[in-house]
N, C-alpha and C. Protein backbone atom coordinates (compact mmCIF):
# COMPACT_ATOMS: atom_id res chain seq x y z
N UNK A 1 32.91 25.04 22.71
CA UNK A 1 33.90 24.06 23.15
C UNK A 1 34.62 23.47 21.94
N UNK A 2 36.16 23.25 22.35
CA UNK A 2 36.66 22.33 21.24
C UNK A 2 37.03 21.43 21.40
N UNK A 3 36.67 20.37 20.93
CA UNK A 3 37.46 19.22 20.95
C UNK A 3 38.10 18.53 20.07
N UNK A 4 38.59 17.71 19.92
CA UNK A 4 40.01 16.92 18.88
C UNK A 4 39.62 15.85 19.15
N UNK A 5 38.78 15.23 18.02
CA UNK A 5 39.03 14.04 18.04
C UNK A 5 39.82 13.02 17.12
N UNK A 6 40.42 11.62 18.24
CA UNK A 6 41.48 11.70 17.52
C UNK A 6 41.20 9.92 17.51
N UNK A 7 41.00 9.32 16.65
CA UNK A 7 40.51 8.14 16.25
C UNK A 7 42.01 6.95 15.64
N UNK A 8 41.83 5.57 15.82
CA UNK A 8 42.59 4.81 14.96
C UNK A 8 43.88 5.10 15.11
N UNK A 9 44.90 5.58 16.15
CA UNK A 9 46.11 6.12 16.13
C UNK A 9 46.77 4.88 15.96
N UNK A 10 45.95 3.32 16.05
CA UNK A 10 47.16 2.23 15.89
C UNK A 10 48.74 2.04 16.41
N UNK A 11 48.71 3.11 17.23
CA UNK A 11 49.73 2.75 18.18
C UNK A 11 51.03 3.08 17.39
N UNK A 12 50.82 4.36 16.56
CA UNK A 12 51.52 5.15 15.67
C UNK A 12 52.07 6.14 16.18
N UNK A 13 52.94 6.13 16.94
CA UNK A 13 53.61 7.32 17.92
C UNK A 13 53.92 8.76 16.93
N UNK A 14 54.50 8.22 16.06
CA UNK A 14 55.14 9.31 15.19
C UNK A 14 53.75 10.15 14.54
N UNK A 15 52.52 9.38 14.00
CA UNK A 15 51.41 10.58 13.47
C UNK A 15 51.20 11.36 14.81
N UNK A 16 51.25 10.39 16.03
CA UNK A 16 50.83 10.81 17.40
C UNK A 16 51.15 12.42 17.52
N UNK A 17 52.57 12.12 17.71
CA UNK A 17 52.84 13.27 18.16
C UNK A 17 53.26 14.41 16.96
N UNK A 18 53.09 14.28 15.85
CA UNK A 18 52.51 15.70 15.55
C UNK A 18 51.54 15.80 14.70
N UNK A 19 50.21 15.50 15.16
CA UNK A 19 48.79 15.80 15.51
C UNK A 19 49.19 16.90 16.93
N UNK A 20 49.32 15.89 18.06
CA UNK A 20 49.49 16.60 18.73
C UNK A 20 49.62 17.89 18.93
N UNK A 21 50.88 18.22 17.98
CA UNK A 21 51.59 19.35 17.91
C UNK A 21 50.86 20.75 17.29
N UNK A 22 49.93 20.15 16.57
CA UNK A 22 48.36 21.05 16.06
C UNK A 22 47.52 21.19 16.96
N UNK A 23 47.37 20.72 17.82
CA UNK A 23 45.84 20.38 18.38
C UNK A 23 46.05 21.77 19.28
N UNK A 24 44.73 22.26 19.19
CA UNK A 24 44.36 23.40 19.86
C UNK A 24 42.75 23.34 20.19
N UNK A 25 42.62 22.48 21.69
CA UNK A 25 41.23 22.33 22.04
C UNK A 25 41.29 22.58 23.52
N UNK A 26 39.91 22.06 23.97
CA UNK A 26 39.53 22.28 25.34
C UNK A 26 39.80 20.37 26.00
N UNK A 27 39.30 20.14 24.92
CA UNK A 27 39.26 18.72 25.28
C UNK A 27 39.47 17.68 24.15
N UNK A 28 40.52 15.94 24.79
CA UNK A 28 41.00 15.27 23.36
C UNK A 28 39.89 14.48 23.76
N UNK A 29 39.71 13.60 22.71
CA UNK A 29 38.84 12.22 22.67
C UNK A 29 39.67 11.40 21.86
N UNK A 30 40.13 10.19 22.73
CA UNK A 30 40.62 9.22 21.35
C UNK A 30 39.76 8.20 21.60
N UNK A 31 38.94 8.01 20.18
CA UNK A 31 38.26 7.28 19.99
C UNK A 31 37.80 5.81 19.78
N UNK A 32 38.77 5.19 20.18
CA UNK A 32 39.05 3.25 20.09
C UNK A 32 40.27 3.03 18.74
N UNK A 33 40.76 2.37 19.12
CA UNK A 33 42.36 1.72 18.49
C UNK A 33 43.32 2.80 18.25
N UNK A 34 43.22 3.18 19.92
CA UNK A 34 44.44 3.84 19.95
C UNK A 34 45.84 3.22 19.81
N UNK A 35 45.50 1.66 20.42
CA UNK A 35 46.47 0.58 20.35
C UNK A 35 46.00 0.00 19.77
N UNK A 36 46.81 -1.53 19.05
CA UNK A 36 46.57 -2.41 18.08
C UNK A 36 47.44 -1.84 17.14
N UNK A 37 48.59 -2.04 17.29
CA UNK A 37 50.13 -1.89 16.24
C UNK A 37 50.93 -1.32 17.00
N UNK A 38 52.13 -1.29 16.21
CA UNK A 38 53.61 -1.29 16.55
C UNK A 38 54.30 -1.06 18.03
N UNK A 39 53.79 0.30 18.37
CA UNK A 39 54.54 1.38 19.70
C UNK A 39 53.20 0.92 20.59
N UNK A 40 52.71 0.35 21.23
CA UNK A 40 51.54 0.29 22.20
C UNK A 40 52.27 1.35 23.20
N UNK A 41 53.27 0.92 23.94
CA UNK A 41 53.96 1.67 25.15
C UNK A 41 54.36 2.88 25.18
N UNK A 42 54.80 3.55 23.67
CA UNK A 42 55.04 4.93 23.46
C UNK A 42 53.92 5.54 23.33
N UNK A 43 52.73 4.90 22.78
CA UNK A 43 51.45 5.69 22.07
C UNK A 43 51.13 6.41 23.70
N UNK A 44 51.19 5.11 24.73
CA UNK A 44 50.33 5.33 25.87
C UNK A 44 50.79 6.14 26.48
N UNK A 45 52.28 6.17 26.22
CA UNK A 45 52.80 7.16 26.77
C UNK A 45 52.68 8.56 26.67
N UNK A 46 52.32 8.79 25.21
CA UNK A 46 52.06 10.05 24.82
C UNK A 46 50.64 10.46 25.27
N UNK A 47 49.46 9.96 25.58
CA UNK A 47 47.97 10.01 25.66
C UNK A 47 47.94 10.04 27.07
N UNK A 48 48.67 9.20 27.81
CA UNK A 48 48.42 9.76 29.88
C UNK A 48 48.70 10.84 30.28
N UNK A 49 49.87 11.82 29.63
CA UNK A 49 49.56 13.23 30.35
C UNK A 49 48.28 14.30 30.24
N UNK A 50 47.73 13.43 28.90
CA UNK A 50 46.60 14.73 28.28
C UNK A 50 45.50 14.83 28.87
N UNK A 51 44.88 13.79 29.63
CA UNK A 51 43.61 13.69 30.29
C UNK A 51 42.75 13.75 29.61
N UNK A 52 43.18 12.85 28.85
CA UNK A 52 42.25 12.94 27.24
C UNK A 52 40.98 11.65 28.17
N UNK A 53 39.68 11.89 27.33
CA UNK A 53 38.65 11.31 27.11
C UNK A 53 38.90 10.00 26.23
N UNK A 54 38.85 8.69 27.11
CA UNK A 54 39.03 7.53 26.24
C UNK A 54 37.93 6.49 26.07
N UNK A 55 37.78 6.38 24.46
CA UNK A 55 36.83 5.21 24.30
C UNK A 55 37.00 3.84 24.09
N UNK A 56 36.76 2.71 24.05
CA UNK A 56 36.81 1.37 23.68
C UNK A 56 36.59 1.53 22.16
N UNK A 57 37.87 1.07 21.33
CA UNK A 57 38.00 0.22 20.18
C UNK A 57 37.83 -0.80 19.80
N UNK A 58 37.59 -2.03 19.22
CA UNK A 58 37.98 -3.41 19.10
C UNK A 58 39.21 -3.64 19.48
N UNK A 59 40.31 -2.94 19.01
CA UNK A 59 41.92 -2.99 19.35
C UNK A 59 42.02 -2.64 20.81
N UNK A 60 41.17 -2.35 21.82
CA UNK A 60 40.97 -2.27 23.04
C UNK A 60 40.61 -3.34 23.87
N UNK A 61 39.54 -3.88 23.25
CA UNK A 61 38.87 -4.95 23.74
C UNK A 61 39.71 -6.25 24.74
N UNK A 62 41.00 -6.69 24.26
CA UNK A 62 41.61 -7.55 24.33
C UNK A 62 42.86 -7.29 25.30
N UNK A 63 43.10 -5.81 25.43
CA UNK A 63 43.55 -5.69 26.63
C UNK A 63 43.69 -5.27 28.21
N UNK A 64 44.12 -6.02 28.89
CA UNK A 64 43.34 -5.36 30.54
C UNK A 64 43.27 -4.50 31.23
N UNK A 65 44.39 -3.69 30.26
CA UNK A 65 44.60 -2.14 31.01
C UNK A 65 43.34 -1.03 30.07
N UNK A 66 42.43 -1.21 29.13
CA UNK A 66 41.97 -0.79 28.31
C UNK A 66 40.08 -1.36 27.93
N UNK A 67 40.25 -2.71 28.24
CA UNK A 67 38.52 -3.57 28.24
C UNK A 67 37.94 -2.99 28.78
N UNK A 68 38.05 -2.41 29.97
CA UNK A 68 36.71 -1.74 30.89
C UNK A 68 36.62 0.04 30.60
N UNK A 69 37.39 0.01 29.71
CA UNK A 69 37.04 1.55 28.99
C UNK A 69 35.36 1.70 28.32
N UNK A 70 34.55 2.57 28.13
CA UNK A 70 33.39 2.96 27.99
C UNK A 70 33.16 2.74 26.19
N UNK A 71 31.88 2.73 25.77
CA UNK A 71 31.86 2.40 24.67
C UNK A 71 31.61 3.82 24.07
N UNK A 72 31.38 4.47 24.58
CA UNK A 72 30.73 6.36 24.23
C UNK A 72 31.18 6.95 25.32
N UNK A 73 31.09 8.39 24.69
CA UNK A 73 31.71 9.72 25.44
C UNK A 73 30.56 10.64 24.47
N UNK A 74 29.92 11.52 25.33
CA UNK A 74 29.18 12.89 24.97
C UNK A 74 29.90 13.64 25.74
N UNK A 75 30.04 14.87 24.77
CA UNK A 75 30.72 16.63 24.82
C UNK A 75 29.78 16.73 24.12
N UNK A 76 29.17 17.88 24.66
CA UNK A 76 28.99 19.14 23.76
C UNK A 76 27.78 18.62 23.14
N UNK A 77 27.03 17.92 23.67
CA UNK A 77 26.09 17.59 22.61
C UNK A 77 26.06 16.49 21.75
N UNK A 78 27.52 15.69 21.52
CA UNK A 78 27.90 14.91 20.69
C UNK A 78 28.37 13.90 20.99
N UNK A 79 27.79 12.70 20.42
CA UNK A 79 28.44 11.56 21.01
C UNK A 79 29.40 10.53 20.53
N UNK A 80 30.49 10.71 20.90
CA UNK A 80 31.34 9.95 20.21
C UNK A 80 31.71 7.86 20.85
N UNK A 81 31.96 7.44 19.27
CA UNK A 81 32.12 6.20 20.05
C UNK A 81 32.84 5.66 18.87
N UNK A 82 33.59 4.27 18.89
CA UNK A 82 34.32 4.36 17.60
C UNK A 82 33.47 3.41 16.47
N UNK A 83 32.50 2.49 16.73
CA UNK A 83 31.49 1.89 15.07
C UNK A 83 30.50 2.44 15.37
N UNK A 84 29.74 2.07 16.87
CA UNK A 84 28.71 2.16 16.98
C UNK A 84 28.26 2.61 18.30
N UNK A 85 27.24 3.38 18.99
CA UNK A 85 27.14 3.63 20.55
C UNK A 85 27.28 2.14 21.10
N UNK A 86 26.27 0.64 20.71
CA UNK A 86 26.16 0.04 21.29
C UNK A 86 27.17 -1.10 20.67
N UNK A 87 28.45 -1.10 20.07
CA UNK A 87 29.21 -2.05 19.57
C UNK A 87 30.28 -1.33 18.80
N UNK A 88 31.79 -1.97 19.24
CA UNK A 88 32.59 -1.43 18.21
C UNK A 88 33.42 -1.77 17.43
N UNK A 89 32.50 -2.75 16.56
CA UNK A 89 32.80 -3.52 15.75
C UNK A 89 31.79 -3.15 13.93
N UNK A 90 30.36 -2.58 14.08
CA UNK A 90 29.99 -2.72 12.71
C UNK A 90 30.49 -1.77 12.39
N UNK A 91 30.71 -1.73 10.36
CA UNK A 91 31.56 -0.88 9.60
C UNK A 91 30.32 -0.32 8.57
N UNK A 92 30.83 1.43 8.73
CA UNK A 92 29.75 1.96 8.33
C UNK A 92 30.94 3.06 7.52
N UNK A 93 30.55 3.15 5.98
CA UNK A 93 31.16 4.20 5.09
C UNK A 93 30.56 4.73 4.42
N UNK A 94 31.09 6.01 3.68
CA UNK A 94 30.89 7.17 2.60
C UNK A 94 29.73 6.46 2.22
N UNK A 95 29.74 5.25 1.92
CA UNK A 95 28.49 4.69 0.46
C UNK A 95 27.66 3.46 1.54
N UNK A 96 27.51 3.64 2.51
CA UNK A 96 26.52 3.11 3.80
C UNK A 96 25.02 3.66 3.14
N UNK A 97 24.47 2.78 2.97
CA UNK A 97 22.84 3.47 2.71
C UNK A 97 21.96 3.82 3.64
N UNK A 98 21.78 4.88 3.41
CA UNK A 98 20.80 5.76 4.89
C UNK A 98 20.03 4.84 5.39
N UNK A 99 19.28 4.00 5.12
CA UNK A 99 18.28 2.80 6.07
C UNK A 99 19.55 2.28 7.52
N UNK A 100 20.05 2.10 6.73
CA UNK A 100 21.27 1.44 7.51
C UNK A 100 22.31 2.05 8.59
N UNK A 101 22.31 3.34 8.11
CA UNK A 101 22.79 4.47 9.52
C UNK A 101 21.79 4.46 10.35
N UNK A 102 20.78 5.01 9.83
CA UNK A 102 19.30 4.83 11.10
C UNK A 102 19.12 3.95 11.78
N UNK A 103 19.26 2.18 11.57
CA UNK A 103 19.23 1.61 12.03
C UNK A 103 20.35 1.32 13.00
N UNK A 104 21.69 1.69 13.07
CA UNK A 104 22.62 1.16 13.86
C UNK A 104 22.75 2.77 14.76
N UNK A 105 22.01 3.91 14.50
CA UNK A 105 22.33 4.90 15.36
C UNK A 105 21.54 5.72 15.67
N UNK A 106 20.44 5.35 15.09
CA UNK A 106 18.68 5.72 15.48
C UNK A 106 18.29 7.20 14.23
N UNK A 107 17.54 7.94 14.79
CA UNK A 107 17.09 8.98 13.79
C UNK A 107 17.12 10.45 13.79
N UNK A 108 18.27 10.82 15.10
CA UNK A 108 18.85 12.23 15.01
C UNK A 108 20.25 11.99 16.20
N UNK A 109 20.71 13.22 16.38
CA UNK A 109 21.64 13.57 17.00
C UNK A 109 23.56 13.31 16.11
N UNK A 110 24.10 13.83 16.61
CA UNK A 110 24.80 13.96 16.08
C UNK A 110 26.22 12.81 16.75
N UNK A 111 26.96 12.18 15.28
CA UNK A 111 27.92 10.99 16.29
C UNK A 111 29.30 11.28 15.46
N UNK A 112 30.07 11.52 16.22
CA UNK A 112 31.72 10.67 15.44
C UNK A 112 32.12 9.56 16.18
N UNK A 113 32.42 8.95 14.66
CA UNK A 113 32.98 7.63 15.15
C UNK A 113 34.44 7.37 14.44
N UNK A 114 34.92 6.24 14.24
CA UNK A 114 36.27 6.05 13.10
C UNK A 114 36.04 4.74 12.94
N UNK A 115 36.58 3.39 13.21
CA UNK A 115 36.90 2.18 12.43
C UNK A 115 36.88 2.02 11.16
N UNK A 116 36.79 2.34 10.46
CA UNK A 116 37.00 2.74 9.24
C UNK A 116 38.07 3.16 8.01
N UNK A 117 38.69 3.94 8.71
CA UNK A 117 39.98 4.75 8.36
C UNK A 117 39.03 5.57 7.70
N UNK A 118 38.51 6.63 7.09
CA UNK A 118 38.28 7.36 5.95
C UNK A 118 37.14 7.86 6.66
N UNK A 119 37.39 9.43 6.45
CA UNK A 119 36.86 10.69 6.80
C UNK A 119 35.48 10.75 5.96
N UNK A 120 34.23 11.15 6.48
CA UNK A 120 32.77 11.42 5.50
C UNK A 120 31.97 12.23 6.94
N UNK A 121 30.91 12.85 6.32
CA UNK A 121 29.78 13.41 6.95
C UNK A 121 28.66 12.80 6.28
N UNK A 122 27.97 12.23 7.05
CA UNK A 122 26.64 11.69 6.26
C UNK A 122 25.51 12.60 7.20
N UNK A 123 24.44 12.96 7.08
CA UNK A 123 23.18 13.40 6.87
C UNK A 123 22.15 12.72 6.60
N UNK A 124 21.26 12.09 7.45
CA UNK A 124 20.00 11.43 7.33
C UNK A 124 18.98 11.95 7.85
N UNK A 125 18.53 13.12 7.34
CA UNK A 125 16.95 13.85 8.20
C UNK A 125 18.23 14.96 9.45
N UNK A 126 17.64 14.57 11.06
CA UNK A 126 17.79 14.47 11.95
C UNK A 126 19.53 14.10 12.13
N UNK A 127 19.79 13.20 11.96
CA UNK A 127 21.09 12.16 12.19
C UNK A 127 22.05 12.46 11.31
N UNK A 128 23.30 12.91 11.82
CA UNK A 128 24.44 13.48 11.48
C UNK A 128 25.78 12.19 11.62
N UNK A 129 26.60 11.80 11.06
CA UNK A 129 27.24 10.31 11.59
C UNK A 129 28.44 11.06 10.42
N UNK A 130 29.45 11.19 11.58
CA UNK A 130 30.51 12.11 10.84
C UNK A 130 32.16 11.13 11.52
N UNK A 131 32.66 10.24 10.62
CA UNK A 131 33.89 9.76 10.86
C UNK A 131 34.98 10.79 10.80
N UNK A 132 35.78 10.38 11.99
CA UNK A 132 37.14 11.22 12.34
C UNK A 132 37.88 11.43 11.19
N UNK A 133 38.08 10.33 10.47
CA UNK A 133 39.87 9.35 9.95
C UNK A 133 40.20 9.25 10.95
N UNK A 134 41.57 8.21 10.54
CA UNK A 134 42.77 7.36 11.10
C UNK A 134 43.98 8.49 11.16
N UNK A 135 44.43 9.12 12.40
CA UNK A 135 45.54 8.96 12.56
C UNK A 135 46.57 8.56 11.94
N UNK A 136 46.79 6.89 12.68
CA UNK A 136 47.99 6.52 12.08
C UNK A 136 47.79 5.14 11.39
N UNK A 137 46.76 4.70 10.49
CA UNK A 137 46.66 4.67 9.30
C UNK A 137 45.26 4.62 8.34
N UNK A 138 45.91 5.73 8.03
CA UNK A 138 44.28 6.24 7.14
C UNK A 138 44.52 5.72 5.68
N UNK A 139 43.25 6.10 5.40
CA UNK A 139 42.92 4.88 4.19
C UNK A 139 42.51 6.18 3.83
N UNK A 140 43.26 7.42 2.53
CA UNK A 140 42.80 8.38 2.33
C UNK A 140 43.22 8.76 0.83
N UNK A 141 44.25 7.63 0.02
CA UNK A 141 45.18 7.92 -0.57
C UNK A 141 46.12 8.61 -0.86
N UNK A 142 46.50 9.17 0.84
CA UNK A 142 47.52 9.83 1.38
C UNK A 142 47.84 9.86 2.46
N UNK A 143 49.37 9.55 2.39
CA UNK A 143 50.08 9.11 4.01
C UNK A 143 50.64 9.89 4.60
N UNK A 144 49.29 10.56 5.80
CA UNK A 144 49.26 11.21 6.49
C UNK A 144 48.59 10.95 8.06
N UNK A 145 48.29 11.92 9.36
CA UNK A 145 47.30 11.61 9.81
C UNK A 145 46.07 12.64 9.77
N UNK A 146 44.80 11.82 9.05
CA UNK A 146 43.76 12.73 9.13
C UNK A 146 42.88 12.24 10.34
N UNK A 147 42.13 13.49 11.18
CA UNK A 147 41.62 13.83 12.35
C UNK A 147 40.17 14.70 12.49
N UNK A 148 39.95 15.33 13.37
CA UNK A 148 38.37 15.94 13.51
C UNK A 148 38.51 17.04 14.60
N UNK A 149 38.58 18.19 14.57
CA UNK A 149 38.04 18.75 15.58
C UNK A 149 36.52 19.47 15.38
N UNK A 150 36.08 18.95 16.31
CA UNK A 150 34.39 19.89 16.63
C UNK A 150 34.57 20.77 17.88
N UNK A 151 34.02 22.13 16.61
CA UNK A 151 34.10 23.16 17.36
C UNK A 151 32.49 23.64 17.65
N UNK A 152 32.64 23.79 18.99
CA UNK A 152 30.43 24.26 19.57
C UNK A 152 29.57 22.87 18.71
N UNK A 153 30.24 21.67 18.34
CA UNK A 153 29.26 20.82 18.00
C UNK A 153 29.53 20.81 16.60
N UNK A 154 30.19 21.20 15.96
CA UNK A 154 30.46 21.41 14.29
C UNK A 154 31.64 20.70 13.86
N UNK A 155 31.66 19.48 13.43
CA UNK A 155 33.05 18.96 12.97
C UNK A 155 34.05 19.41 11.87
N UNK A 156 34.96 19.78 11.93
CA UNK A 156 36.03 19.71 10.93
C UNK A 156 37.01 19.36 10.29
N UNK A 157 37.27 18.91 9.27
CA UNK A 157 38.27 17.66 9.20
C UNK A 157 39.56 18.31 9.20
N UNK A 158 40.82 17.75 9.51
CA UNK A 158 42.18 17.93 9.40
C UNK A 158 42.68 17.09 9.09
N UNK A 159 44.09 17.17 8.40
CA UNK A 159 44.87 16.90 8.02
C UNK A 159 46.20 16.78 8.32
N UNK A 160 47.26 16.06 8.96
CA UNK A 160 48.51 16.52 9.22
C UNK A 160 49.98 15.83 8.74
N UNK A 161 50.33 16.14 8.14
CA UNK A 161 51.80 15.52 7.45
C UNK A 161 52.91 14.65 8.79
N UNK A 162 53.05 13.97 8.95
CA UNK A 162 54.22 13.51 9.61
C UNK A 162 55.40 12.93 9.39
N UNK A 163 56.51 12.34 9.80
CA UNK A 163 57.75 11.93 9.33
C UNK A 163 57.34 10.47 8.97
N UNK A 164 57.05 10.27 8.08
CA UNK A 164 56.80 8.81 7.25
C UNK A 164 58.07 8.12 7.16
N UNK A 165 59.38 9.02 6.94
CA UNK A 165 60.64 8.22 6.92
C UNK A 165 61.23 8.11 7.65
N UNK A 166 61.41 8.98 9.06
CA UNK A 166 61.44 7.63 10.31
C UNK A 166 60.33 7.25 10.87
N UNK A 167 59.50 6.99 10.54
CA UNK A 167 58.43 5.80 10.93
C UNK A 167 58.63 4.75 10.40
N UNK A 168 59.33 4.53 8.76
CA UNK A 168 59.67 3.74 8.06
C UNK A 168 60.53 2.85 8.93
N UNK A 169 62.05 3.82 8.92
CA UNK A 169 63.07 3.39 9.86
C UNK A 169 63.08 2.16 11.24
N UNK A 170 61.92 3.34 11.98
CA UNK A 170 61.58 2.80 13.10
C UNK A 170 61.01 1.53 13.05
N UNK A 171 60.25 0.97 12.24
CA UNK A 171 59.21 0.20 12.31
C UNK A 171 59.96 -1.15 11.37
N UNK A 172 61.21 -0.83 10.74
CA UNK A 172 61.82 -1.71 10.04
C UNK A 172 62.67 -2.76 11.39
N UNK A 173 63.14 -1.31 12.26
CA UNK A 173 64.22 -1.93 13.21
C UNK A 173 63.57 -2.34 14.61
N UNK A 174 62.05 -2.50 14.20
CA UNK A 174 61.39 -2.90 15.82
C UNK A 174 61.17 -4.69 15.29
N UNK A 175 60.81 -5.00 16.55
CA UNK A 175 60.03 -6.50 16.53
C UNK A 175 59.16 -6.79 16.36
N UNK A 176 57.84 -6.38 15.59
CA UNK A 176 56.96 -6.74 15.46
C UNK A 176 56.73 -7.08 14.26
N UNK A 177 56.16 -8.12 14.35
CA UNK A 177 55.93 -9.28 13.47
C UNK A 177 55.56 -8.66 12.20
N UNK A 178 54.57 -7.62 12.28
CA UNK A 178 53.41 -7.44 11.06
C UNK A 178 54.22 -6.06 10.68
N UNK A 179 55.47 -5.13 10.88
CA UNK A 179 56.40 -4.50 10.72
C UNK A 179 56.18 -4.31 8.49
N UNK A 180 56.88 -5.08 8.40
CA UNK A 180 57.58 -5.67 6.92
C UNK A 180 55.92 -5.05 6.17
N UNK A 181 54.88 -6.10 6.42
CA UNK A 181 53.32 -5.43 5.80
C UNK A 181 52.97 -4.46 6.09
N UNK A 182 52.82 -3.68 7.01
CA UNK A 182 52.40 -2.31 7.36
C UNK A 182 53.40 -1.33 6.39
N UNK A 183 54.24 -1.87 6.92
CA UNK A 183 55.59 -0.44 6.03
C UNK A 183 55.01 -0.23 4.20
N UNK A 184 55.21 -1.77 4.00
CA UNK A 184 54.82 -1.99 2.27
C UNK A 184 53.66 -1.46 1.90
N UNK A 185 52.24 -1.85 3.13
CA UNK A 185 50.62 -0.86 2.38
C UNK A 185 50.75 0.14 3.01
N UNK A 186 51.19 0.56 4.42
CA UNK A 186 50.27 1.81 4.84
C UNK A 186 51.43 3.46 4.89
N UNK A 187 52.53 2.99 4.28
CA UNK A 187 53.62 3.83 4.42
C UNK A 187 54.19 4.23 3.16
N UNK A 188 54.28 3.43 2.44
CA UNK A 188 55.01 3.77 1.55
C UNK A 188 54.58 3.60 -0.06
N UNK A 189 53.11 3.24 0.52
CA UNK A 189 51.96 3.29 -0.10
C UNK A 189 50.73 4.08 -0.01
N UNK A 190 49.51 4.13 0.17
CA UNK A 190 48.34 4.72 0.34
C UNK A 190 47.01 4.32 0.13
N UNK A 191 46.24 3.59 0.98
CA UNK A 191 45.66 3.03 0.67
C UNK A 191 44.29 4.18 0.37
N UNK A 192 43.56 3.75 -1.07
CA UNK A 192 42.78 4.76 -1.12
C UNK A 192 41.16 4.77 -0.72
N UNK A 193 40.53 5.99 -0.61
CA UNK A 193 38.90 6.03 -0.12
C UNK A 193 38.56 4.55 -1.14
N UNK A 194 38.62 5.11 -1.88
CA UNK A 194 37.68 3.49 -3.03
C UNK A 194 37.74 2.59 -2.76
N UNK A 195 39.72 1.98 -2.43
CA UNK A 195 39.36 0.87 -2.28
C UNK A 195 39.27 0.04 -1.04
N UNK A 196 39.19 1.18 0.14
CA UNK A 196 38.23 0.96 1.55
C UNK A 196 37.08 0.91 1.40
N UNK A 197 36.20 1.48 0.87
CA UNK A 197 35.13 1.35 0.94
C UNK A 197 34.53 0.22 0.29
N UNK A 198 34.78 0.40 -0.75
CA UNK A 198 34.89 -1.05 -1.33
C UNK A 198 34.82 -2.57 -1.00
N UNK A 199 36.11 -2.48 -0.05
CA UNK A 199 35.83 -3.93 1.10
C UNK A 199 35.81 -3.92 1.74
N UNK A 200 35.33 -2.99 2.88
CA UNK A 200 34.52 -2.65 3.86
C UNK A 200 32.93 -2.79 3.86
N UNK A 201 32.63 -2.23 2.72
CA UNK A 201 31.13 -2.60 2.08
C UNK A 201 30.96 -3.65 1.57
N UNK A 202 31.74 -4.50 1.40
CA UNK A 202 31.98 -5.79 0.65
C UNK A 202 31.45 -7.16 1.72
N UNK A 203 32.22 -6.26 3.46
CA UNK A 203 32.28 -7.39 4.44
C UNK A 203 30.87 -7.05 5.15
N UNK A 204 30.05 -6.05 5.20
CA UNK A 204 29.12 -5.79 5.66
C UNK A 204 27.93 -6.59 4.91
């Protein structure tokens, strides 16, 4: 089986749709904060024809068409959810110390998750805890959208280039408030693995 999972799209129409335009599976999963930024109405728009598999984000949480979404989804053996099976809120990265995966996801089976932005496979014994990336904005030190497909249970990371300069455009000439900051870090900038992890591990 394949699936695409597709994590953190932030309501980024433009990585949206060409990811999309790659994806070659059986089945999507978007994994929590699909919304929470700019396009909410286009993102959704693009994700209701697919019959995609949807999980609860934090960026979910707060709205009513989206709160009573599930906190996990198993395919294939694998269970996806976006921090944690039972919460999706703790932040777990590259430099997470194995005591500490075990404890928030027990001592085997295999999970993707995202909140995070930034792509890793960790390995503890048994317990496999393999982040997607962000879509539409990854913390990779490159502005792109990176993604996951697992194929028979085997994750693989991807990569996909999108139009950064009309996203720029777009996002200059919309209304949203937080427009002006997003464009300046996550566009026309790059925020990198280090210094996510960094204060991500910082807030934990």
């Amino acid at each position: 089986m394949r699936v695409a999972a597709l994590y953190d799209v932030h309501a980024m129409p433009w990585a949206l749709e060409a990811v999309l335009q790659e994806v070659d599976a059986d089945a999507v999963v978007f994994g929590g904060d699909f919304i929470g930024g700019p396009f909410v109405e286009e993102t959704l728009a693009l994700i209701e024809p697919l019959g995609a598999v949807l999980v609860r984000g934090n960026a979910e949480d707060g709205d009513p068409r989206t709160a009573s979404l599930p906190l996990t989804a198993e395919l294939d053996g694998v269970l996806y959810c976006h921090a944690t099976p039972a919460d999706n809120m703790p932040m777990t990265t590259a430099a997470t110390p194995d005591e500490d995966f075990v404890r928030l996801f027990g001592e085997r089976g295999t999970f993707v998750i995202g909140h995070t932005h930034h792509q890793f496979d960790r390995r503890v014994g048994e317990l496999r805890i393999v982040n997607a990336g962000s879509v539409g904005m990854a913390y990779e030190g490159e502005v792109a959208a990176f993604w996951t497909l697992v194929v028979d249970g085997e994750p693989q990371f991807r990569k996909t280039g999108f139009d950064v300069a009309r996203a720029v455009r777009e996002l200059r000439a919309s209304a949203w408030p937080a427009a002006p900051t997003f464009v300046n870090e996550n566009l026309l900038q790059a925020v990198t693995r280090d210094e996510a992890i960094a204060e991500f591990e910082a807030q934990r």
